[in-house]
Structures are given as structure tokens and as C-alpha cells.
Protein backbone atom coordinates (compact mmCIF):
# COMPACT_ATOMS: atom_id res chain seq x y z
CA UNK A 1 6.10 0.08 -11.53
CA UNK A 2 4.55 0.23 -7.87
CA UNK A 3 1.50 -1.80 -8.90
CA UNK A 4 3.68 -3.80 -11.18
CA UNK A 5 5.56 -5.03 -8.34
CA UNK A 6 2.75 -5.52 -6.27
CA UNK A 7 1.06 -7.96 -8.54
CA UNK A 8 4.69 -9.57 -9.19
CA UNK A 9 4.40 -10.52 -4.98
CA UNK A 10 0.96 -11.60 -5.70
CA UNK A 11 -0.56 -8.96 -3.39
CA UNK A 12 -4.08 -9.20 -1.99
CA UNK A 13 -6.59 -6.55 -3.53
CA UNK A 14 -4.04 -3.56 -4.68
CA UNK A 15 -5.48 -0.27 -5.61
CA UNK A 16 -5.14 2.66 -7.05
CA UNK A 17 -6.93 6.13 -5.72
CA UNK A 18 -6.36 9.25 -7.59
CA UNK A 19 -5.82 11.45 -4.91
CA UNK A 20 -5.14 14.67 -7.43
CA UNK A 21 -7.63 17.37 -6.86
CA UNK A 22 -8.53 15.97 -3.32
CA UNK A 23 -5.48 16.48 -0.92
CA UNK A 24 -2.27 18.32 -2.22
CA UNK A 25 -0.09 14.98 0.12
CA UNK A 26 -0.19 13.22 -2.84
CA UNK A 27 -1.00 12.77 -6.80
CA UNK A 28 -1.81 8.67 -6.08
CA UNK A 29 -2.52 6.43 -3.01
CA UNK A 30 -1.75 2.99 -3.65
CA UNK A 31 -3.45 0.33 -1.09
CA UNK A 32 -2.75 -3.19 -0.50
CA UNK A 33 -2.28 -6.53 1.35
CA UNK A 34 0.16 -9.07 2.17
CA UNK A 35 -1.10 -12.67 3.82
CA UNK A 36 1.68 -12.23 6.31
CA UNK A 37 3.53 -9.39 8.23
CA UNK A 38 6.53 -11.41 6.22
CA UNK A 39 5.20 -10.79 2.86
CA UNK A 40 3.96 -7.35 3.52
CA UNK A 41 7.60 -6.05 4.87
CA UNK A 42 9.05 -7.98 1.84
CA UNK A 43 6.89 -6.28 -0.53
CA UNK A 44 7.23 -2.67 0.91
CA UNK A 45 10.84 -3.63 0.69
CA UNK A 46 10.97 -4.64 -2.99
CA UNK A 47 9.22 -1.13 -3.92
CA UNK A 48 11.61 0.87 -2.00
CA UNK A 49 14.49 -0.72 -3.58
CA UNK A 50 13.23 -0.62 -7.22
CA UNK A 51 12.62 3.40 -7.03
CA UNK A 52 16.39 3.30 -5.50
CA UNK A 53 17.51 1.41 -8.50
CA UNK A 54 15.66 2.68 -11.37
CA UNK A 55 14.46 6.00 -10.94
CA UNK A 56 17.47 7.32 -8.00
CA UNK A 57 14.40 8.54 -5.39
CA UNK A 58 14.44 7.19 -1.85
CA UNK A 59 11.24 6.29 -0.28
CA UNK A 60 10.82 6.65 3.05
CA UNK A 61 9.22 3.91 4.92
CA UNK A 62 7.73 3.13 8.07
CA UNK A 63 6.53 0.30 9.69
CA UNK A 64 8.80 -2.78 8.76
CA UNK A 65 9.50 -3.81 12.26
CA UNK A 66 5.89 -4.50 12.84
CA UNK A 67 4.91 -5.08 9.04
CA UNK A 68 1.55 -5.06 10.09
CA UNK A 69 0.70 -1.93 8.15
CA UNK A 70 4.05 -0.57 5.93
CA UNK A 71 4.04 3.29 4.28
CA UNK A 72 6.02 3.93 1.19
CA UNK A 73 6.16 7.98 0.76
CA UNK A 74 7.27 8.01 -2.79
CA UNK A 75 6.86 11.63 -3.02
CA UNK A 76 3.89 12.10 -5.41
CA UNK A 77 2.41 8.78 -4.56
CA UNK A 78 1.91 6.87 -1.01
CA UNK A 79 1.94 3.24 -0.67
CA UNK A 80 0.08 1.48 2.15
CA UNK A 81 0.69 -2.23 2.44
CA UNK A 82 -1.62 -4.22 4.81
CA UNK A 83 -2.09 -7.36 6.61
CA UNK A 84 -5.91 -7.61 5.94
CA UNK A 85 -7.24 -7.76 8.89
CA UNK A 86 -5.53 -4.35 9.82
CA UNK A 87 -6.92 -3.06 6.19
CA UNK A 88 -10.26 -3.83 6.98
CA UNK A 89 -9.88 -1.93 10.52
CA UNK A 90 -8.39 1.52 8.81
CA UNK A 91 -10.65 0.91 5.80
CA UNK A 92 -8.11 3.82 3.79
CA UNK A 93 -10.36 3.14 0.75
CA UNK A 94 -13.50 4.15 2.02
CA UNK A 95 -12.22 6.47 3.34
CA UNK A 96 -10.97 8.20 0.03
CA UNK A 97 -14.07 7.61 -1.58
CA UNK A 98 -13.60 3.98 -3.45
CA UNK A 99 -16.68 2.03 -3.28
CA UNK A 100 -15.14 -1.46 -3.75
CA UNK A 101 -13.23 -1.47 -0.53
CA UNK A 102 -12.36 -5.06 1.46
CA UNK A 103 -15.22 -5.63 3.61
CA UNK A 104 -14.88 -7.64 6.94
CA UNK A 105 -14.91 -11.27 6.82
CA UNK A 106 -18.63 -11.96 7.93
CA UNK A 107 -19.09 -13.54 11.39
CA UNK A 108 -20.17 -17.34 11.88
């Protein structure tokens, strides 16, 4: 449902790391951008209402005033939601081991 919605907003680069077996904070981290801090609050938004409404479990989220960076604790799976020039600076997917990570924009 999570990356369901994500693609329905027409986010930037989402993905999924299995975090099962590597950290007991979560079974899934989910990663992705927004173009705007606009679109990124609206999309951590969207996800927090949809587990409300069809599944009864209340995410807890941080970050909307900003909505530079947004975190969705859905329990057994985290949501970060980016603007992508603060995605590149954390870099969460290298982090966690994903080799296809956003790379900064080259300079001119």
C-alpha cells in the first residue's frame, strides 16, 4: 500500500530495503522523494491517513512543518520521504547497503 501510494503521488526514486535480519527497528525501510517540501508533507500525509483508514494503525510522523525530510513509523516498516537534495546529503540507502542509491547532481 505504502509504495502504492507513493507511486500514485508520482514520487521521485522510492525504495524498498529489507531491513529483517539487520536491525530489529524495523522489518522494511521505505525511502523516497518529493520535488517540493509541499509534495513531500502531502505524501507523508496521504500514507498516514490510508493506514488510519484501512488497516486502524496510527503512524507517527515527524517532520511536516519543515517537510524537508518526513518519517512515517508504521511499526514494522519506516517511511522516509525526502526533498532530494536532503536525500542525497543523508544518503539512508547507502547507508543500508543498496547500491543504486541517488547520487549528487554532478557539478558544472
Amino acid at each position: 500500500m505504502i509504495m502504492q501510494s507513493l507511486d500514485d503521488d508520482q514520487a521521485v526514486e522510492p525504495v524498498s530495503i529489507p531491513l529483517a535480519g539487520k536491525t530489529s527497528i524495523a522489518d522494511y525501510m521505505i525511502v523516497a522523494s518529493g520535488r517540493s517540501g509541499r509534495q513531500v508533507a502531502s505524501m507523508a500525509m496521504k500514507i498516514a491517513d490510508k493506514l488510519k483508514s484501512d488497516f486502524g494503525r496510527s503512524a507517527r510522523v515527524q517532520g511536516l512543518p519543515a517537510a524537508d525530510w518526513v518519517l512515517i513509523d508504521c511499526g514494522d516498516i519506516i517511511v522516509h520521504v525526502f526533498r532530494p537534495d536532503v536525500r542525497v546529503f543523508y544518503n539512508l540507502e547507502r547507508m543500508w547497503g543498496v547500491d543504486d542509491a541517488p547520487m549528487a547532481p554532478a557539478a558544472a
